[in-house]
C-alpha atoms as a PDB file:
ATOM      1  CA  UNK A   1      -8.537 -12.026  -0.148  1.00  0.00           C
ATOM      2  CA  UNK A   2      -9.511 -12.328  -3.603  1.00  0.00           C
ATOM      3  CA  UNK A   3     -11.217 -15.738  -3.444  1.00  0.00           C
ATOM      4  CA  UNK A   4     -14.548 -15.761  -5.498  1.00  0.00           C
ATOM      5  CA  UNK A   5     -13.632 -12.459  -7.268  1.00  0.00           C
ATOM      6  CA  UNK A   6     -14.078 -11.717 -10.655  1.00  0.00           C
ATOM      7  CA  UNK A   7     -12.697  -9.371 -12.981  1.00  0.00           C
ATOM      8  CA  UNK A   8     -14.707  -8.531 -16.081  1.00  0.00           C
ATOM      9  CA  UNK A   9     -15.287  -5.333 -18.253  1.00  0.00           C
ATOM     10  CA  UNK A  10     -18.564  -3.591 -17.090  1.00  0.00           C
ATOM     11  CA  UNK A  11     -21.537  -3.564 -19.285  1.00  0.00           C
ATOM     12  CA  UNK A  12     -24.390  -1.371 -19.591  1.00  0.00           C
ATOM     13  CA  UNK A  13     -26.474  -4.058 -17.642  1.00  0.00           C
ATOM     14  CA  UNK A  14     -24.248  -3.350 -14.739  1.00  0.00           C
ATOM     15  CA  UNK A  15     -25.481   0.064 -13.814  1.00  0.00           C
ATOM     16  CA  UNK A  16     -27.885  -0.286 -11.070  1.00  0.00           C
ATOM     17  CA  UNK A  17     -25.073  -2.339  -9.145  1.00  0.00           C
ATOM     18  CA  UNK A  18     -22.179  -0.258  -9.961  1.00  0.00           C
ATOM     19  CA  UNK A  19     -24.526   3.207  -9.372  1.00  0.00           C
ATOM     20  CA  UNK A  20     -25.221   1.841  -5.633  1.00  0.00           C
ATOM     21  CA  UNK A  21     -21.194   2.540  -5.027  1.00  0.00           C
ATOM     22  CA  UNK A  22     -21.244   5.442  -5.670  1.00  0.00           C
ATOM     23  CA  UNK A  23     -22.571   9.021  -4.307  1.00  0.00           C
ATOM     24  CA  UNK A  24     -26.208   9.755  -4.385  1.00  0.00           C
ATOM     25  CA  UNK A  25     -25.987  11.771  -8.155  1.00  0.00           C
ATOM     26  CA  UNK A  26     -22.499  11.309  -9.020  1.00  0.00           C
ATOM     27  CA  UNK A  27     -23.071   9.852 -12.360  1.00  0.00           C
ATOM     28  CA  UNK A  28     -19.485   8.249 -12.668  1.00  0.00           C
ATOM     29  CA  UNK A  29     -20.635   4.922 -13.527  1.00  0.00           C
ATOM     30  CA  UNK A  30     -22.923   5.828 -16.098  1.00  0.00           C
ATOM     31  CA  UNK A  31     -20.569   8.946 -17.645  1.00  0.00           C
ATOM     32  CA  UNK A  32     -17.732   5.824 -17.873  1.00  0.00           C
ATOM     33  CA  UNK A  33     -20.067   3.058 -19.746  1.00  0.00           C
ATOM     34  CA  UNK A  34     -21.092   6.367 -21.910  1.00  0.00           C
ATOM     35  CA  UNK A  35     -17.138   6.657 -22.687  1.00  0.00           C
ATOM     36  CA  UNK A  36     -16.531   2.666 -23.050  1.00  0.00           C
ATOM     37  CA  UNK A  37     -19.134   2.606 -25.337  1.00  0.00           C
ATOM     38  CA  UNK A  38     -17.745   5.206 -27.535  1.00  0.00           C
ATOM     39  CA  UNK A  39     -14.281   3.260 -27.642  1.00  0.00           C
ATOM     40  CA  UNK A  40     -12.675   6.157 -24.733  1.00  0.00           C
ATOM     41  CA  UNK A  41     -11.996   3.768 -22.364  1.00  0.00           C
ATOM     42  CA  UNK A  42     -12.240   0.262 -21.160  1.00  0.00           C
ATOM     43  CA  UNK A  43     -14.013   0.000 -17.547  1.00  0.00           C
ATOM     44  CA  UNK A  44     -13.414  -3.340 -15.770  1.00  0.00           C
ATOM     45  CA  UNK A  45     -14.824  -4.012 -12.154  1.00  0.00           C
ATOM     46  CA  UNK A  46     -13.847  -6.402  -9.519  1.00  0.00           C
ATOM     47  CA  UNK A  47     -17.328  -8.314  -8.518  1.00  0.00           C
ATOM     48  CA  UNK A  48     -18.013 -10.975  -5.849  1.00  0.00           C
ATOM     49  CA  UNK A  49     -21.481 -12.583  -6.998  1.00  0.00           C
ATOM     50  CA  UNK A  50     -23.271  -9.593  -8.112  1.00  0.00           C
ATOM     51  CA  UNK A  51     -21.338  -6.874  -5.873  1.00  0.00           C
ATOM     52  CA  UNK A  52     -18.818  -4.648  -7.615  1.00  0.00           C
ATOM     53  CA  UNK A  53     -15.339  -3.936  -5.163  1.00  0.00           C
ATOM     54  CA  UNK A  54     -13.541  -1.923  -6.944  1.00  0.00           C
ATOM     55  CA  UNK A  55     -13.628  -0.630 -10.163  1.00  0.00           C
ATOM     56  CA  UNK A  56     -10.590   0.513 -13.021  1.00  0.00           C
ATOM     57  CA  UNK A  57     -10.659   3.038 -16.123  1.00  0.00           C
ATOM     58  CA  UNK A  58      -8.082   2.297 -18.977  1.00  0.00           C
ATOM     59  CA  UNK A  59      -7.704   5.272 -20.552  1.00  0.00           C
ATOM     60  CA  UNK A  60      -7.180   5.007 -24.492  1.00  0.00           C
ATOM     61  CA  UNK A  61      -6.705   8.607 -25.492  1.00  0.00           C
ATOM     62  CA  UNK A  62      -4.965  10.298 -22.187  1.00  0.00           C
ATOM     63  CA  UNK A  63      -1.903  12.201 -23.032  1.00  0.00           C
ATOM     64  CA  UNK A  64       0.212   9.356 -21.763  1.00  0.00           C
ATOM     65  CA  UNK A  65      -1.812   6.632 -23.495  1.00  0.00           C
ATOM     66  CA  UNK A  66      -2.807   4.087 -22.227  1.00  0.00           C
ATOM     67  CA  UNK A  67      -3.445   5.236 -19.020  1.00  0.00           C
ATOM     68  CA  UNK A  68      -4.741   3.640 -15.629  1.00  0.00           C
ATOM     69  CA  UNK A  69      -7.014   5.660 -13.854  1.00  0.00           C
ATOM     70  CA  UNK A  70      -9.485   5.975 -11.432  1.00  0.00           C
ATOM     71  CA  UNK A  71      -8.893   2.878  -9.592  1.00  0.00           C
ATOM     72  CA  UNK A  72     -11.168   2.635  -6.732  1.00  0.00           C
ATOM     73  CA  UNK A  73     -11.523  -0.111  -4.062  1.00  0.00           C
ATOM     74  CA  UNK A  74     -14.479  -0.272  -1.520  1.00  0.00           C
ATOM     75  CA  UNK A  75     -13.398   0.692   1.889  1.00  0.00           C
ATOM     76  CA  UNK A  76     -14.473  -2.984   3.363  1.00  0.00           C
ATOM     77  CA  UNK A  77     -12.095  -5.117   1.115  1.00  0.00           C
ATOM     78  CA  UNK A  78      -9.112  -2.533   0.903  1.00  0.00           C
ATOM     79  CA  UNK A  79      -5.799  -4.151   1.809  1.00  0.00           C
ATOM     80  CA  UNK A  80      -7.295  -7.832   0.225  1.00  0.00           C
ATOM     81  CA  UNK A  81      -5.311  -7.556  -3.342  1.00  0.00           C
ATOM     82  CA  UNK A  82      -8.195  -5.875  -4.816  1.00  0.00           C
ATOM     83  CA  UNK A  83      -6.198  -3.056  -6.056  1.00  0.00           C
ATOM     84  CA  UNK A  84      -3.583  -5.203  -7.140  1.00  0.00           C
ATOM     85  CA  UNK A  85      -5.840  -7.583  -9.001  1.00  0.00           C
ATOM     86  CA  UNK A  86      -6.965  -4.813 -10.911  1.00  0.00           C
ATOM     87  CA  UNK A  87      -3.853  -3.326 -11.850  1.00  0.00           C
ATOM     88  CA  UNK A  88      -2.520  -6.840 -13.148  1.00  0.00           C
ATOM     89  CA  UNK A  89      -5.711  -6.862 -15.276  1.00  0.00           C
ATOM     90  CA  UNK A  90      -5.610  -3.833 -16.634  1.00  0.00           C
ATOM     91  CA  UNK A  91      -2.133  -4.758 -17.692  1.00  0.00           C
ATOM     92  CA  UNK A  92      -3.077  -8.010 -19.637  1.00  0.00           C
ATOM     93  CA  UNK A  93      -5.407  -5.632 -21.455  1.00  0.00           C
ATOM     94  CA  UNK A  94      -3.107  -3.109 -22.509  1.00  0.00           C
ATOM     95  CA  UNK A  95      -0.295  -6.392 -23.457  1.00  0.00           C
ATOM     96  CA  UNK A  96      -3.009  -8.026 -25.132  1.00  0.00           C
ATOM     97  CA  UNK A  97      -4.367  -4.680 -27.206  1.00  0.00           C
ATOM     98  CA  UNK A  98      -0.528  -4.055 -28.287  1.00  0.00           C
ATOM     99  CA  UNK A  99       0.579  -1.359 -26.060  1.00  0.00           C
ATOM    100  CA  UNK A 100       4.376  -0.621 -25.216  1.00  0.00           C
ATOM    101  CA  UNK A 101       3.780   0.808 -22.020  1.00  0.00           C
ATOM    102  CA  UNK A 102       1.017   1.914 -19.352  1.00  0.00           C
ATOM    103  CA  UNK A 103       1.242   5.089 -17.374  1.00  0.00           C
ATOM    104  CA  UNK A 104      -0.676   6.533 -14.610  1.00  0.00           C
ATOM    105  CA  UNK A 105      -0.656   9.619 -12.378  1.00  0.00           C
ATOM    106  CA  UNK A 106      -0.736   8.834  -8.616  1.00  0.00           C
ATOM    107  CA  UNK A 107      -1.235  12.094  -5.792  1.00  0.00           C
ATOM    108  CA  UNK A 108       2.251  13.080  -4.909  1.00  0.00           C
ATOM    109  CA  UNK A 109       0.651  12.750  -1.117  1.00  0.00           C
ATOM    110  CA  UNK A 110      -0.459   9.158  -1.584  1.00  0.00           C
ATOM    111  CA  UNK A 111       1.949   6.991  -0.119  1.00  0.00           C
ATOM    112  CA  UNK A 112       0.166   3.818  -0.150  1.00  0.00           C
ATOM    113  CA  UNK A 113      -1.053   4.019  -3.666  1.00  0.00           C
ATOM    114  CA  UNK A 114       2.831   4.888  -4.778  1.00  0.00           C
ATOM    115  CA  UNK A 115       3.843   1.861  -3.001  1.00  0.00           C
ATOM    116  CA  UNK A 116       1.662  -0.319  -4.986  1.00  0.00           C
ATOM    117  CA  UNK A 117       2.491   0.746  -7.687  1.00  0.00           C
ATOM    118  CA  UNK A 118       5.877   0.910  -7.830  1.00  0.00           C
ATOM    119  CA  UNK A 119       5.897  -2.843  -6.288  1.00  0.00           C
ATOM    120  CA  UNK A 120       4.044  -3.607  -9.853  1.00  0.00           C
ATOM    121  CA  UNK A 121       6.926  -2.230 -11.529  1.00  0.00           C
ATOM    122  CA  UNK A 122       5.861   1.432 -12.114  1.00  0.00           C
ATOM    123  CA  UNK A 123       8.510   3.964 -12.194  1.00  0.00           C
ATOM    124  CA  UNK A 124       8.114   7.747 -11.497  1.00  0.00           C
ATOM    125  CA  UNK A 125       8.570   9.848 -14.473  1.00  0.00           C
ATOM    126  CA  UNK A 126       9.232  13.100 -12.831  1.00  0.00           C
ATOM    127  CA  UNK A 127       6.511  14.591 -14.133  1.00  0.00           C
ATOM    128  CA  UNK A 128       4.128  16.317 -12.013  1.00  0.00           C
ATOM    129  CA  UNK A 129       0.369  18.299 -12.848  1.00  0.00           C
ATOM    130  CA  UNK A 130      -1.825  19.886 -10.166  1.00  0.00           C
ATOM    131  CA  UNK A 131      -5.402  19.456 -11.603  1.00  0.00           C
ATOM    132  CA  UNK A 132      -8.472  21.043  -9.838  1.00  0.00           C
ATOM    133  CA  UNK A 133     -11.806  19.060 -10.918  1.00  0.00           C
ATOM    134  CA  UNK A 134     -15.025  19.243  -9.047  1.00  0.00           C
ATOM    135  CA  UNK A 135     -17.136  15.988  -7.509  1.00  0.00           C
ATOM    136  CA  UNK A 136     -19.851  14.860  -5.461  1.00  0.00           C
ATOM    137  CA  UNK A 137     -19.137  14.153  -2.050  1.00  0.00           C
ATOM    138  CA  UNK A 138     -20.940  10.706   0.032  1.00  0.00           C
ATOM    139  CA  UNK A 139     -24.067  13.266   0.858  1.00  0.00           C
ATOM    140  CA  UNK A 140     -24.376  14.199  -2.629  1.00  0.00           C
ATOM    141  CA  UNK A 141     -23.007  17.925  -2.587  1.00  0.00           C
ATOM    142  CA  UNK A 142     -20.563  19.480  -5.428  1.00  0.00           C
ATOM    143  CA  UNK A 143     -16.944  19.886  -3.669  1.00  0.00           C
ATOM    144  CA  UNK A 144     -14.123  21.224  -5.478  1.00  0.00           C
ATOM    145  CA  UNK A 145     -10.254  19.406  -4.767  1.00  0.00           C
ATOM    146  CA  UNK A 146      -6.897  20.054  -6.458  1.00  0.00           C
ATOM    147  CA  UNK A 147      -4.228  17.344  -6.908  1.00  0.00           C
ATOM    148  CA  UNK A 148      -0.844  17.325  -7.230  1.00  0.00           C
ATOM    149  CA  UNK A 149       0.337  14.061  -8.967  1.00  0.00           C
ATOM    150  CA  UNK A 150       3.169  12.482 -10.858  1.00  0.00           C
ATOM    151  CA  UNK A 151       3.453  10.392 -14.020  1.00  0.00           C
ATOM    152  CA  UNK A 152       4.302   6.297 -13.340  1.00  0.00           C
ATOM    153  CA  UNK A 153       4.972   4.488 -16.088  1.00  0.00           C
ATOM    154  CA  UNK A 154       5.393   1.091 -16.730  1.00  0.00           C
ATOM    155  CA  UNK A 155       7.139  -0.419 -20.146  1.00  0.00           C
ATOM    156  CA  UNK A 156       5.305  -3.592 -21.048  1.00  0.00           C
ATOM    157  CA  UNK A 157       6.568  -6.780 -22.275  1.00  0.00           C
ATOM    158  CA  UNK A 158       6.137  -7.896 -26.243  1.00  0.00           C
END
């Protein structure tokens, strides 16, 4: 249920909030505003009051550019339109900025996130990568993952 939410690109004085999401030294909040302020990205968050429930990155100089990444819904309010709400936002932004299309890579093992996508009118590309990338886990220890994913695109209208 997306009653009461808000989507809005996240600013600086968002931190603390969007930092308390996150794992105990992960940084990703902070390392995105970093890039959104240097004109890398556009981060937009979904908030309730003052609570952040998921967040999106627009990427502005990906290979595929734009791209959608790194869209992240808490636990508590998946399966409430969250994701989607984002996704339809991130759209208007790349419409709006001029863009002909939006891509995004989705884990080739990640049925539900294909799903949603392709129900927003993404289409596989047939393009696959396998990145390796390291992260903090929820008790705040490096971990190392690799990812096999494939290329969505969606052309935009205008």
């Amino acid at each position: 249920m997306t009653d009461g939410v808000q989507i809005r690109l996240c600013a600086d004085s968002d931190l603390v909030a969007l930092e308390a999401t996150e794992p105990p030294g992960a940084g990703i909040a902070r390392s995105v505003l970093q890039h959104q302020g240097a004109g890398i990205v556009v981060y937009a968050a979904a908030w309730r009051q003052d609570q952040p429930l998921g967040t999106v990155v627009l990427d502005l100089n990906a290979s595929c550019a734009p791209e959608l990444k790194h869209l992240f819904v808490q636990e508590t309010v998946r399966g409430t339109g969250i994701g989607t709400s984002l996704c339809i936002w991130t759209e208007a932004y790349a419409v709006q900025a001029g863009f002909a299309a939006l891509y995004l890579s989705v884990g080739t093992d990640n049925d539900g996130a294909r799903r949603l996508y392709e129900r927003l009118g993404f289409a596989p590309t047939g393009r696959t990568t396998t990145t390796s990338y390291e992260y903090i886990d929820d008790d705040g220890r490096k971990q190392w993952a690799t990812e096999n994913d494939e290329t969505f695109v969606k052309v935009l209208p205008g």
